[in-house]
PDB file of N, CA and C in Angstrom:
ATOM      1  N   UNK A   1      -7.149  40.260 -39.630  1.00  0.00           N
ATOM      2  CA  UNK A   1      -6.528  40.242 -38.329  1.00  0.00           C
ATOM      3  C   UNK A   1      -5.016  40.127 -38.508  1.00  0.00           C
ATOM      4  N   UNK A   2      -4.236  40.889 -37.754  1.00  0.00           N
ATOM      5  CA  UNK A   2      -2.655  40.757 -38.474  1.00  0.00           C
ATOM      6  C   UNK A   2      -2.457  39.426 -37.579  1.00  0.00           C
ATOM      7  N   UNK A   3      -1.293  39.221 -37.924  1.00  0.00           N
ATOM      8  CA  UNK A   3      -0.678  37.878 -37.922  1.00  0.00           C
ATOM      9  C   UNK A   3       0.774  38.323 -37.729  1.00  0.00           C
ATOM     10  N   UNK A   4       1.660  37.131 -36.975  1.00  0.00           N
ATOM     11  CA  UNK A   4       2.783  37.213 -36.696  1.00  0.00           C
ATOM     12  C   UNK A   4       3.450  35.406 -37.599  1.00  0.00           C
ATOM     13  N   UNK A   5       4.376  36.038 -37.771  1.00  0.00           N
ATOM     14  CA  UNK A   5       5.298  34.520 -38.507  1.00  0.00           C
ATOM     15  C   UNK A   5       6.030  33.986 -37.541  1.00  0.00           C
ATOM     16  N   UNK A   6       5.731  32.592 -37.235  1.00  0.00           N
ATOM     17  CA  UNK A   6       6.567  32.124 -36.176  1.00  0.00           C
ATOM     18  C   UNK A   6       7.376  30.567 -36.569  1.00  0.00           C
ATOM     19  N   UNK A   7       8.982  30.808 -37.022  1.00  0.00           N
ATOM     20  CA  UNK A   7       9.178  29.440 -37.266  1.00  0.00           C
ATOM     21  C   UNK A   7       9.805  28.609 -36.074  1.00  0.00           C
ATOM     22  N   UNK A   8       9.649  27.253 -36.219  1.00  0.00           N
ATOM     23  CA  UNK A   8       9.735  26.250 -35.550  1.00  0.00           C
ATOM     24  C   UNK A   8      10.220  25.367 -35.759  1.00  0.00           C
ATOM     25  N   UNK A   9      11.804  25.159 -34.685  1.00  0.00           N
ATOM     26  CA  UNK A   9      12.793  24.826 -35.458  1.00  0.00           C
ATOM     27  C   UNK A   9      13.393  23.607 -34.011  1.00  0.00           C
ATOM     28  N   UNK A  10      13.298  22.450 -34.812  1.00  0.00           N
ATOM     29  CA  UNK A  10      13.184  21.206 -34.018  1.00  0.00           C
ATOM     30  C   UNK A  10      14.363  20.100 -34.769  1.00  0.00           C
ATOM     31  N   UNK A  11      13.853  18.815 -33.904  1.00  0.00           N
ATOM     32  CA  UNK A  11      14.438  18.069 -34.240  1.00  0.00           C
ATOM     33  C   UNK A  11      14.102  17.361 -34.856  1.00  0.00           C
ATOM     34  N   UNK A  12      13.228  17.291 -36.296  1.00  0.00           N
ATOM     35  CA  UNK A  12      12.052  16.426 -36.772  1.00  0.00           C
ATOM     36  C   UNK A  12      13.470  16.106 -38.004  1.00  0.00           C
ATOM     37  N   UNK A  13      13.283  14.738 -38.562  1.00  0.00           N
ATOM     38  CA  UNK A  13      14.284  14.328 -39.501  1.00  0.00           C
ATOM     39  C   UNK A  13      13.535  14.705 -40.886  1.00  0.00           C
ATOM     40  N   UNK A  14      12.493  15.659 -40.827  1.00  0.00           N
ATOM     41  CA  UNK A  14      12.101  15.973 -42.458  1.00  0.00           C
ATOM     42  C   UNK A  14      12.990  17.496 -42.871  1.00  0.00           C
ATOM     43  N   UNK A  15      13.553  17.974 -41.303  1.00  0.00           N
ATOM     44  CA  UNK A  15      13.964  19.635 -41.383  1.00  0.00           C
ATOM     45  C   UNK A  15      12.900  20.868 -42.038  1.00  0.00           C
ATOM     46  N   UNK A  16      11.868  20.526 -42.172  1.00  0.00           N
ATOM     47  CA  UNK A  16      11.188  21.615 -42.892  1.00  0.00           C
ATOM     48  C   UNK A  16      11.409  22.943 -41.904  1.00  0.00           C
ATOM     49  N   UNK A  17      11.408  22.662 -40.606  1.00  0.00           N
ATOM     50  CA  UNK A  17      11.489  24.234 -39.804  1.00  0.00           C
ATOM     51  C   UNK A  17       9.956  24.751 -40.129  1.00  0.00           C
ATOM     52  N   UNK A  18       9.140  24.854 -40.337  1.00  0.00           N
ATOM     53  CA  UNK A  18       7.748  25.272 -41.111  1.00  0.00           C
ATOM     54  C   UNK A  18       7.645  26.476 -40.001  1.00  0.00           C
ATOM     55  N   UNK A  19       6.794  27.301 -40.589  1.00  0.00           N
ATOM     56  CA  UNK A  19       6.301  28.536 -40.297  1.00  0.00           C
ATOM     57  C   UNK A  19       4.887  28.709 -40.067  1.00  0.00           C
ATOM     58  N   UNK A  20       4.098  29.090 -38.959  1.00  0.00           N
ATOM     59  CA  UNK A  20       3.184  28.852 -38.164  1.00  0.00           C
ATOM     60  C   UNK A  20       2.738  30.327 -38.162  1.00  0.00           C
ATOM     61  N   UNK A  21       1.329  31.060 -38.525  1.00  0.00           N
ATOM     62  CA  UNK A  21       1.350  31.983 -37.964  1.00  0.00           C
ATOM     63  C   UNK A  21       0.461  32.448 -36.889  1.00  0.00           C
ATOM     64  N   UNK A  22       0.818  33.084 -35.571  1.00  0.00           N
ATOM     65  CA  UNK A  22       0.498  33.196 -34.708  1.00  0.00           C
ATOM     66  C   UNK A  22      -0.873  34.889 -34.537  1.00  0.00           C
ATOM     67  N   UNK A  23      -1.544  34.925 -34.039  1.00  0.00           N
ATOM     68  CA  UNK A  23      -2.425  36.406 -33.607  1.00  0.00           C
ATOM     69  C   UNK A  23      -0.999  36.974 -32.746  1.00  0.00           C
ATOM     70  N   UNK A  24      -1.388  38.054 -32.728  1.00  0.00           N
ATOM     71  CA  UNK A  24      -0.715  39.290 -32.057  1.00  0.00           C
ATOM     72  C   UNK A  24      -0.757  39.133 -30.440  1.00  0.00           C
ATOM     73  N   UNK A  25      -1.957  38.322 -29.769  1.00  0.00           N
ATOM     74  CA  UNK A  25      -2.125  38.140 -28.695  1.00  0.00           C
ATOM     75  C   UNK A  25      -1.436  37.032 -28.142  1.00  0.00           C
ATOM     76  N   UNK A  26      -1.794  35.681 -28.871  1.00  0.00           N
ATOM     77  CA  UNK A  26      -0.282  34.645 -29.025  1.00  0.00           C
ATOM     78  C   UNK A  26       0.718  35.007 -29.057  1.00  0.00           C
ATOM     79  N   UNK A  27       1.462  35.911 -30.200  1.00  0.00           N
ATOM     80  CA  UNK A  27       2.330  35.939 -30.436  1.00  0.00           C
ATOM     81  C   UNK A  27       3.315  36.230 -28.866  1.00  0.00           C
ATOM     82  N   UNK A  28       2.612  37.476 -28.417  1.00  0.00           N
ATOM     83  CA  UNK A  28       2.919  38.524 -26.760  1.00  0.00           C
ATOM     84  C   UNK A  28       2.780  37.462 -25.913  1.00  0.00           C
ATOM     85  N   UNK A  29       2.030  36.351 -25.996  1.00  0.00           N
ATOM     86  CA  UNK A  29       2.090  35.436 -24.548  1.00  0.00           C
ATOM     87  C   UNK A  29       4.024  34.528 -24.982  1.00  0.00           C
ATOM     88  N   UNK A  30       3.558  33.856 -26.223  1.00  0.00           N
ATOM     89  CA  UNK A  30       5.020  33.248 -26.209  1.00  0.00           C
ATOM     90  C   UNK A  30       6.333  33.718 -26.312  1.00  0.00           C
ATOM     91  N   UNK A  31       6.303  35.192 -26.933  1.00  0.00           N
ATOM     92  CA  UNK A  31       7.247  36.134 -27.063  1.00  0.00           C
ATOM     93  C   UNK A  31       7.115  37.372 -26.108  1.00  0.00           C
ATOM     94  N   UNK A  32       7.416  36.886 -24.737  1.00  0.00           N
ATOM     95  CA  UNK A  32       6.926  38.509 -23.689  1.00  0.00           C
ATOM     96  C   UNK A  32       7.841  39.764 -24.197  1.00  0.00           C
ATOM     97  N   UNK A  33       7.322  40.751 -23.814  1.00  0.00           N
ATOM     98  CA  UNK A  33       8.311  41.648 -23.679  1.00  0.00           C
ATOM     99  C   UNK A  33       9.441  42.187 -25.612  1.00  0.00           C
ATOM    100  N   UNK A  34      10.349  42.228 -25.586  1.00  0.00           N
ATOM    101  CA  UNK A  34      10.948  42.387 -26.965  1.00  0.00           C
ATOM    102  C   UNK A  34      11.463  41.027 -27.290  1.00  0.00           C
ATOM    103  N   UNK A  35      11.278  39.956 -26.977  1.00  0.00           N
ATOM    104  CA  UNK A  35      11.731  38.589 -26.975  1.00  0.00           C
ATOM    105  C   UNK A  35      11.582  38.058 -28.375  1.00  0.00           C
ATOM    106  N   UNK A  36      12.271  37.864 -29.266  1.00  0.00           N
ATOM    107  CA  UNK A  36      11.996  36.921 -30.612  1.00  0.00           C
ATOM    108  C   UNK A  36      12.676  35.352 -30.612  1.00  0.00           C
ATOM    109  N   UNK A  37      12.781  35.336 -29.374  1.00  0.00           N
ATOM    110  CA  UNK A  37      13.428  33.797 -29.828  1.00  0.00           C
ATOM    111  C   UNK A  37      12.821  33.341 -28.216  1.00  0.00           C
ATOM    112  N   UNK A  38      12.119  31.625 -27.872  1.00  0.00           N
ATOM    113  CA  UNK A  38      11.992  30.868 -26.889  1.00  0.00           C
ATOM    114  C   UNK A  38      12.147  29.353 -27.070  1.00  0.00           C
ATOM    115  N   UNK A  39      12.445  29.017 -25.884  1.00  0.00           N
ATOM    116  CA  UNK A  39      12.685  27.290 -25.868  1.00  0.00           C
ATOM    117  C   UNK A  39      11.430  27.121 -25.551  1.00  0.00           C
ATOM    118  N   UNK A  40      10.715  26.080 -26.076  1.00  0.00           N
ATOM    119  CA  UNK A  40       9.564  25.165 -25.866  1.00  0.00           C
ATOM    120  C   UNK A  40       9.602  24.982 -24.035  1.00  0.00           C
ATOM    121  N   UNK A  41      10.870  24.160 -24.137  1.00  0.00           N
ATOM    122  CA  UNK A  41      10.598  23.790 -22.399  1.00  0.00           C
ATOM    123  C   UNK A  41      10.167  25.194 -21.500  1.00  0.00           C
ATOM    124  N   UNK A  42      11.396  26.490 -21.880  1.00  0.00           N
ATOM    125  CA  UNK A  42      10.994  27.051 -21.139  1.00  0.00           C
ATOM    126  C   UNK A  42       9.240  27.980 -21.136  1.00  0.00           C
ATOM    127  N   UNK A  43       9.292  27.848 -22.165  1.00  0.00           N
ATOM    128  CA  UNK A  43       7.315  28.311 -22.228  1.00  0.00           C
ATOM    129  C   UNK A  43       6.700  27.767 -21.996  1.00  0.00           C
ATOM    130  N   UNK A  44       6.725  26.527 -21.292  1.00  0.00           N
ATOM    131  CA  UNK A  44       5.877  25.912 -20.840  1.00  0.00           C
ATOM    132  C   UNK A  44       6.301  25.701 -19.293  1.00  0.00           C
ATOM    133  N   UNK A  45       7.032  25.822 -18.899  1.00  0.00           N
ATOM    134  CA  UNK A  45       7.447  26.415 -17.838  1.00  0.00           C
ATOM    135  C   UNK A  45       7.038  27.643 -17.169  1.00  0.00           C
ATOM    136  N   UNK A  46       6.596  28.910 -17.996  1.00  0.00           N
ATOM    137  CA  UNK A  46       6.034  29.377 -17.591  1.00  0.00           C
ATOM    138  C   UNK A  46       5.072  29.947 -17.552  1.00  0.00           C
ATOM    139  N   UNK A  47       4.202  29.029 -18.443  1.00  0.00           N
ATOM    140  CA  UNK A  47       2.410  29.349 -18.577  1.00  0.00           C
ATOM    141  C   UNK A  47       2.446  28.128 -18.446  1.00  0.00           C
ATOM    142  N   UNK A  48       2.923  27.075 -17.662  1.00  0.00           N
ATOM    143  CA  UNK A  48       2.221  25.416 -17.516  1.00  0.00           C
ATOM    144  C   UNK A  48       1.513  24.735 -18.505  1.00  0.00           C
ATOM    145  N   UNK A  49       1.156  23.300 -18.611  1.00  0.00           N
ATOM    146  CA  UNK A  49       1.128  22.818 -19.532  1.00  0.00           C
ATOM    147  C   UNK A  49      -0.045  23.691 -20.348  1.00  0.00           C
ATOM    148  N   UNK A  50      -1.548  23.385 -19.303  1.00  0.00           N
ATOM    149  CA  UNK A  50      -2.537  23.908 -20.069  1.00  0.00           C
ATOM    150  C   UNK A  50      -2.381  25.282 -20.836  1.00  0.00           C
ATOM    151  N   UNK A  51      -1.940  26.239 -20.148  1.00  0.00           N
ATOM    152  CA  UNK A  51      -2.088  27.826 -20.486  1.00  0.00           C
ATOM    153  C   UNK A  51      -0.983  27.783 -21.892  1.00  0.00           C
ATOM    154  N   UNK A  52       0.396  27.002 -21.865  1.00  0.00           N
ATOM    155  CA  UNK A  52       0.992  26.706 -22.675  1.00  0.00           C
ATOM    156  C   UNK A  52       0.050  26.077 -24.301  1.00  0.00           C
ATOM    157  N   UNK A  53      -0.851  25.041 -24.089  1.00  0.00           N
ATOM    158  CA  UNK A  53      -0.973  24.150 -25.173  1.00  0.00           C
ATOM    159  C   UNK A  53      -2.580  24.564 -25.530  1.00  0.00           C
ATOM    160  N   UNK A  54      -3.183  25.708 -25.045  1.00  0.00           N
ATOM    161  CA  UNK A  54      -3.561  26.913 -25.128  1.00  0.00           C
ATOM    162  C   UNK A  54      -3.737  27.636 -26.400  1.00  0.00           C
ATOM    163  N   UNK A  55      -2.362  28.356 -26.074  1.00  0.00           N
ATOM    164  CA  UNK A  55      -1.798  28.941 -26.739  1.00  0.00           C
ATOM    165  C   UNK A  55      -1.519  28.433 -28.188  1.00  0.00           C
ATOM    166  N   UNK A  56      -0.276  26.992 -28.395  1.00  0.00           N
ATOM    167  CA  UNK A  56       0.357  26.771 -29.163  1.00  0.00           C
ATOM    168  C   UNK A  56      -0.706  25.940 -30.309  1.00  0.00           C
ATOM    169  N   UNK A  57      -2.023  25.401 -29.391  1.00  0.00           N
ATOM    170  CA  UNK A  57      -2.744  24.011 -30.423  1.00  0.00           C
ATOM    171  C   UNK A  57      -3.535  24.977 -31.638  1.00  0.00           C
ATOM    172  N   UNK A  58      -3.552  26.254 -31.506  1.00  0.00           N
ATOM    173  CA  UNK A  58      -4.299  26.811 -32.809  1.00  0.00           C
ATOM    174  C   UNK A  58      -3.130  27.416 -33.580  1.00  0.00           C
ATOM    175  N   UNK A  59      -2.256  27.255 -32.914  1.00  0.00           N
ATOM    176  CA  UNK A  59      -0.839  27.585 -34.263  1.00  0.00           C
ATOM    177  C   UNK A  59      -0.687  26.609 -35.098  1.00  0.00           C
ATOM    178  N   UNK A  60      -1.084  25.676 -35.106  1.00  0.00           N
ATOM    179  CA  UNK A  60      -0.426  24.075 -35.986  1.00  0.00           C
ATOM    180  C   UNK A  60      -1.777  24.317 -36.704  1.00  0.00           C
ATOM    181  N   UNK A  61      -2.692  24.907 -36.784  1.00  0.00           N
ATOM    182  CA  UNK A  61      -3.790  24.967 -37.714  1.00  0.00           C
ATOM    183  C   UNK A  61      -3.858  26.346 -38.604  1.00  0.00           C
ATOM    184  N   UNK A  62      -2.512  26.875 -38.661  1.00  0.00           N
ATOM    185  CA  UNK A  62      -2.237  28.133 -39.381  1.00  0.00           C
ATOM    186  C   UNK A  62      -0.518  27.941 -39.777  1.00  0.00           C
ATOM    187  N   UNK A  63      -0.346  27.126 -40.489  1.00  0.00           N
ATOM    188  CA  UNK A  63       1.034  26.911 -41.420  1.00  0.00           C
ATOM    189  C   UNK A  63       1.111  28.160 -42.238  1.00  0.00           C
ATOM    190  N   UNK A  64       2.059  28.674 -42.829  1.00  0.00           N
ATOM    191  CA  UNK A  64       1.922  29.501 -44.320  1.00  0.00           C
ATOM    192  C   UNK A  64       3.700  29.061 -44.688  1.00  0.00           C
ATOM    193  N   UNK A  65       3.698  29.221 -45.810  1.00  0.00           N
ATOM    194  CA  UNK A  65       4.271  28.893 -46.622  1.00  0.00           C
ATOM    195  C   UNK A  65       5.571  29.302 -46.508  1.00  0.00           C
ATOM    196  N   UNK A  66       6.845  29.015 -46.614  1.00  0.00           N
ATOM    197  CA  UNK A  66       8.254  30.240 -46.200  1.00  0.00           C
ATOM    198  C   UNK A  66       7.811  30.971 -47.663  1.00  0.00           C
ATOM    199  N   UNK A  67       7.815  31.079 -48.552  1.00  0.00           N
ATOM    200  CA  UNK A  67       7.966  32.026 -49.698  1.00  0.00           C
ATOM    201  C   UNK A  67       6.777  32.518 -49.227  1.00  0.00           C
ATOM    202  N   UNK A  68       5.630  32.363 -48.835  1.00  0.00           N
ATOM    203  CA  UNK A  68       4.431  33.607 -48.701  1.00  0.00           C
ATOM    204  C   UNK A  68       4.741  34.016 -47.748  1.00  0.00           C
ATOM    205  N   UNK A  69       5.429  33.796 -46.540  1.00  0.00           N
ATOM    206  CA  UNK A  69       5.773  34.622 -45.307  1.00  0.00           C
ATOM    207  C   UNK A  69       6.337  35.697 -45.459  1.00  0.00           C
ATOM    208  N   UNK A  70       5.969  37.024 -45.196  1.00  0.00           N
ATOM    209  CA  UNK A  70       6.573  38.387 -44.859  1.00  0.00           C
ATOM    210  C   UNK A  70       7.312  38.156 -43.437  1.00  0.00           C
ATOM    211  N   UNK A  71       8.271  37.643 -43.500  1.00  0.00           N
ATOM    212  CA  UNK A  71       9.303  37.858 -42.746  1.00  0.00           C
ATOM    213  C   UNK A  71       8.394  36.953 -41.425  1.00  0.00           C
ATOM    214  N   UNK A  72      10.150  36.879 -40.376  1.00  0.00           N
ATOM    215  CA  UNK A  72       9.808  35.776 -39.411  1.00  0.00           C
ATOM    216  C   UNK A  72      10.188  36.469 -38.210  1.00  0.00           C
ATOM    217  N   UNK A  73       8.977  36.768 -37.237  1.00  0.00           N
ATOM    218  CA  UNK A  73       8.922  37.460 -36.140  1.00  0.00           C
ATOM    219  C   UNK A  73       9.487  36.752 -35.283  1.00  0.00           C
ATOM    220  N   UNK A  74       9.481  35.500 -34.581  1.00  0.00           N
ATOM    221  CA  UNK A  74       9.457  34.680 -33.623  1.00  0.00           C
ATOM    222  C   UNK A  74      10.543  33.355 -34.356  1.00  0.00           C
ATOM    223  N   UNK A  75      10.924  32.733 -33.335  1.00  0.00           N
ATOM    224  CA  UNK A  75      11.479  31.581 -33.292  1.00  0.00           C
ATOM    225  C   UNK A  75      11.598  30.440 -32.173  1.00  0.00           C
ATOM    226  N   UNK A  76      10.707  29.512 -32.502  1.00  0.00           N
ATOM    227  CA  UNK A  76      10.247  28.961 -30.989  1.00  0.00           C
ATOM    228  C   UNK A  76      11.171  27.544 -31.362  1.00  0.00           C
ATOM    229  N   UNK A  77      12.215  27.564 -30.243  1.00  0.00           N
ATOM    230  CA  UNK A  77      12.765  25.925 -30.736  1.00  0.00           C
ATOM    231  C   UNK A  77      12.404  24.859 -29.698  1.00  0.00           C
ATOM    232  N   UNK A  78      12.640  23.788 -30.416  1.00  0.00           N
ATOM    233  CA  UNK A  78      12.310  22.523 -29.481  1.00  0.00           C
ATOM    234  C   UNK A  78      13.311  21.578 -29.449  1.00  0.00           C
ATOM    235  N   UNK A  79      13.541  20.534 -28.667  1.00  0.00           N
ATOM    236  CA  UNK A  79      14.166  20.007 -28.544  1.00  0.00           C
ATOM    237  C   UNK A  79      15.771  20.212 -28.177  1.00  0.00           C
ATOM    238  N   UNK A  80      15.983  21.224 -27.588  1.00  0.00           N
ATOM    239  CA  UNK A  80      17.469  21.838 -27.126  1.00  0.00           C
ATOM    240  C   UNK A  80      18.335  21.516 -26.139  1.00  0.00           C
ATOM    241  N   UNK A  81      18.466  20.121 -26.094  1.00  0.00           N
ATOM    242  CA  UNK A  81      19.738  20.014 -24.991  1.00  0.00           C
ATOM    243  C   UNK A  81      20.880  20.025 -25.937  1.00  0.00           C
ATOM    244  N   UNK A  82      21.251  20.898 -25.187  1.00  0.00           N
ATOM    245  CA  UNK A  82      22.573  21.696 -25.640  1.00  0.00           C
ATOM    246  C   UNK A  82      22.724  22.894 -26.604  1.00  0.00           C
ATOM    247  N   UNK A  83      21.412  23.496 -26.847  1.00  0.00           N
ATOM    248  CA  UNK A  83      21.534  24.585 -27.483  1.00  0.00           C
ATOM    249  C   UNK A  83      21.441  26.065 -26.658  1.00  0.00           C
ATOM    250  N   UNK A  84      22.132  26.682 -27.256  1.00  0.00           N
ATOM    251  CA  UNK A  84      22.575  27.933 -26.396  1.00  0.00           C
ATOM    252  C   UNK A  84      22.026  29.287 -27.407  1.00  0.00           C
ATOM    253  N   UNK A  85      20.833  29.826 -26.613  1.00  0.00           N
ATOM    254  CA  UNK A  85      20.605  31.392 -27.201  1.00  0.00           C
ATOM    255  C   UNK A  85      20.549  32.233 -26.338  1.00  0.00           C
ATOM    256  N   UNK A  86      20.739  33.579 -26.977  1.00  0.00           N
ATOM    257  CA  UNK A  86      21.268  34.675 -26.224  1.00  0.00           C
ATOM    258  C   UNK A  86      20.197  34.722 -24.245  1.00  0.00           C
ATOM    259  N   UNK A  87      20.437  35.001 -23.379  1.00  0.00           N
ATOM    260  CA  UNK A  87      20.021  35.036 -22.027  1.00  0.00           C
ATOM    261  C   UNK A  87      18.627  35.747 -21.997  1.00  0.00           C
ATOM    262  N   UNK A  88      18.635  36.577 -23.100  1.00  0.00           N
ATOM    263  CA  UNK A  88      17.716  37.802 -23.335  1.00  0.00           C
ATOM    264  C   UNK A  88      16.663  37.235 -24.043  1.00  0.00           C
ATOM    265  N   UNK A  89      16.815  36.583 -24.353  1.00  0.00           N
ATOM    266  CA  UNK A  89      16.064  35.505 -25.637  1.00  0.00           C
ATOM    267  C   UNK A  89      15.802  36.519 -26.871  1.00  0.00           C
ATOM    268  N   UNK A  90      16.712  37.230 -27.024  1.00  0.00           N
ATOM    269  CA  UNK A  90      16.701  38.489 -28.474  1.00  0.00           C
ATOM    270  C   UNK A  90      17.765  38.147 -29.352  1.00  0.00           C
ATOM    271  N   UNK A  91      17.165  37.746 -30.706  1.00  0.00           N
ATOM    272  CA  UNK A  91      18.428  37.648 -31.729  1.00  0.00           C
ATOM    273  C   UNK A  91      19.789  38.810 -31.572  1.00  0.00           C
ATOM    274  N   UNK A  92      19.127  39.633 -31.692  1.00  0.00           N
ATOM    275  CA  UNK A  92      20.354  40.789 -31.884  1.00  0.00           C
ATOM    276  C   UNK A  92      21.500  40.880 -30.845  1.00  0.00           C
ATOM    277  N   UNK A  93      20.911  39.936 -29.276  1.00  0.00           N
ATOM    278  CA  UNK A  93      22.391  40.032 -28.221  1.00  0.00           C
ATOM    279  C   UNK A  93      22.749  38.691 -28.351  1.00  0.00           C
ATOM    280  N   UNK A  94      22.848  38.114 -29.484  1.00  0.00           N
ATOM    281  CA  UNK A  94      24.345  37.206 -29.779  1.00  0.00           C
ATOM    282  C   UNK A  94      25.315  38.038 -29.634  1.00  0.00           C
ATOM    283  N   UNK A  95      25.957  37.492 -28.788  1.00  0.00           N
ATOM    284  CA  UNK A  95      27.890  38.097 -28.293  1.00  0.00           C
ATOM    285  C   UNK A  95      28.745  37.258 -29.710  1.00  0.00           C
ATOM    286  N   UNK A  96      29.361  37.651 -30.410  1.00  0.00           N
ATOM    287  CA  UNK A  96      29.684  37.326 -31.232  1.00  0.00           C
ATOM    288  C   UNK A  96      30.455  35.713 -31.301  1.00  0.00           C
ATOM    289  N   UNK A  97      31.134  35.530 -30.740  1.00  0.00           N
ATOM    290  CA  UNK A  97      31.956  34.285 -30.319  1.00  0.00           C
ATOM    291  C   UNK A  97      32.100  33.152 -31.458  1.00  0.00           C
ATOM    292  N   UNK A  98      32.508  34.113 -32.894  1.00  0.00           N
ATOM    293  CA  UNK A  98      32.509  33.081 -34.099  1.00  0.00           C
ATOM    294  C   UNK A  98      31.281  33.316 -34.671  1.00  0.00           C
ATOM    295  N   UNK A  99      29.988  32.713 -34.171  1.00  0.00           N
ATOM    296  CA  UNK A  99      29.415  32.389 -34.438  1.00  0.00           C
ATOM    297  C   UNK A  99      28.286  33.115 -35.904  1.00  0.00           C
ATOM    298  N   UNK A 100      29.019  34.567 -35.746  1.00  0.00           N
ATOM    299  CA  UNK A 100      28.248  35.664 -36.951  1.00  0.00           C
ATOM    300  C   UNK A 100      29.214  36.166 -37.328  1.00  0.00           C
ATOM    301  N   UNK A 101      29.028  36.296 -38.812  1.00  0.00           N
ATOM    302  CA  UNK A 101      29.864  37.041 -39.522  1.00  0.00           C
ATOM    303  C   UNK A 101      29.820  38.407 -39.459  1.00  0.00           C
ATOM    304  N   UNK A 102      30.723  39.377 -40.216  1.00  0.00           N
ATOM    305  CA  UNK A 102      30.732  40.561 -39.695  1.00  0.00           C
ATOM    306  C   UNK A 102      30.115  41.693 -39.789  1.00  0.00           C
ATOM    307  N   UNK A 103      28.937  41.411 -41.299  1.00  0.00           N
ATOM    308  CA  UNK A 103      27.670  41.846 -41.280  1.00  0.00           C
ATOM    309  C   UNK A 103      26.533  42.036 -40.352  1.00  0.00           C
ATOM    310  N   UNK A 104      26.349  40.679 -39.874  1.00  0.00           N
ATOM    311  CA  UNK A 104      25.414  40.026 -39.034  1.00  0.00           C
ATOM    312  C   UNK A 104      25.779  40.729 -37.314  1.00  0.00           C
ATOM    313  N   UNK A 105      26.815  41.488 -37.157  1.00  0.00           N
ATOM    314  CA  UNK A 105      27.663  41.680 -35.666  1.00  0.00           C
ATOM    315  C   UNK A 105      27.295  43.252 -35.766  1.00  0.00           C
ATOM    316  N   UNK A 106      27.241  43.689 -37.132  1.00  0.00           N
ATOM    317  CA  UNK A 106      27.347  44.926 -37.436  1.00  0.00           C
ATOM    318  C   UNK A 106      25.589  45.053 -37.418  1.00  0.00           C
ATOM    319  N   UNK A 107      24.598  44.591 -38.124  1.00  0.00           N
ATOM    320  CA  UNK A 107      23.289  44.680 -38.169  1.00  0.00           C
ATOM    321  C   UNK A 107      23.123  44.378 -36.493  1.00  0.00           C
ATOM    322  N   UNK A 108      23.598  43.658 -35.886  1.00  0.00           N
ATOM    323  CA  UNK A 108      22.975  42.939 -34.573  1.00  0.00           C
ATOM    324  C   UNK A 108      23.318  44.627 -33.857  1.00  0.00           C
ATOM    325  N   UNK A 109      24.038  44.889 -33.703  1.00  0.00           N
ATOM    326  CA  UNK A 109      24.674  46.177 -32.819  1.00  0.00           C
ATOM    327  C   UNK A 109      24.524  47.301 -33.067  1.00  0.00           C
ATOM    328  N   UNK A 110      23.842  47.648 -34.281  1.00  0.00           N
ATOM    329  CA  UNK A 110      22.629  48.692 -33.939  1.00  0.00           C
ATOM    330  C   UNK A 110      21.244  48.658 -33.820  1.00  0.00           C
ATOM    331  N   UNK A 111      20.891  47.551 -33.415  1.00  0.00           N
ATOM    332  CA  UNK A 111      19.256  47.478 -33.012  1.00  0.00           C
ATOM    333  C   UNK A 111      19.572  46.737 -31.530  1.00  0.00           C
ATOM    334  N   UNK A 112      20.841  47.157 -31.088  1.00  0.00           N
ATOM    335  CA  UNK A 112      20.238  46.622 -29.363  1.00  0.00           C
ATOM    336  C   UNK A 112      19.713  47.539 -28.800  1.00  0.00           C
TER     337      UNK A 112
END
């Protein structure tokens, strides 16, 4: 069954960030649309708690490893007051503002 890589990137004081992998059908509920990046609050916001924890309680029973992961589809963060990602919730429309170097501005701006 394919699988999607989803890391999860919080405020836990061990920092592992660990990598979770999600079904294809998960993956489309927490990531709608071309979306690779969501806030916790807001996904649960909008599939409510149950439809939310649903979803997320058979991800914590599918860890894989960062070195065995083929790459990281998703990025679900938690704990974000005060963190700011793009409106679109898509890596690639970071507006530059410092924050990427000029590789990263150059890769981002041809896959919008």
């Amino acid at each position: 069954m394919p699988m999607k890589n989803i890391q999860i990137i919080d405020g836990a004081l061990n920092a592992t960030f660990s990598v979770f992998q999600a079904k294809d059908e998960e993956f489309a509920v927490i990531f709608p649309g071309d979306q690779d990046m969501e806030l916790a609050e807001d996904l649960f916001e909008r599939l409510g708690d149950e439809e939310a924890n649903r979803v997320l309680i058979p991800l914590w029973t599918r860890p894989v490893l960062k070195r065995d992961a083929l790459g990281i589809h998703g990025t679900l963060f938690y704990n974000n007051e005060g963190r700011r990602i793009p409106k679109s919730k898509r890596e690639v429309d970071w507006d530059d503002c410092g924050a990427l170097n000029q590789a990263q501005s150059e890769l981002f701006s041809r896959h919008r």
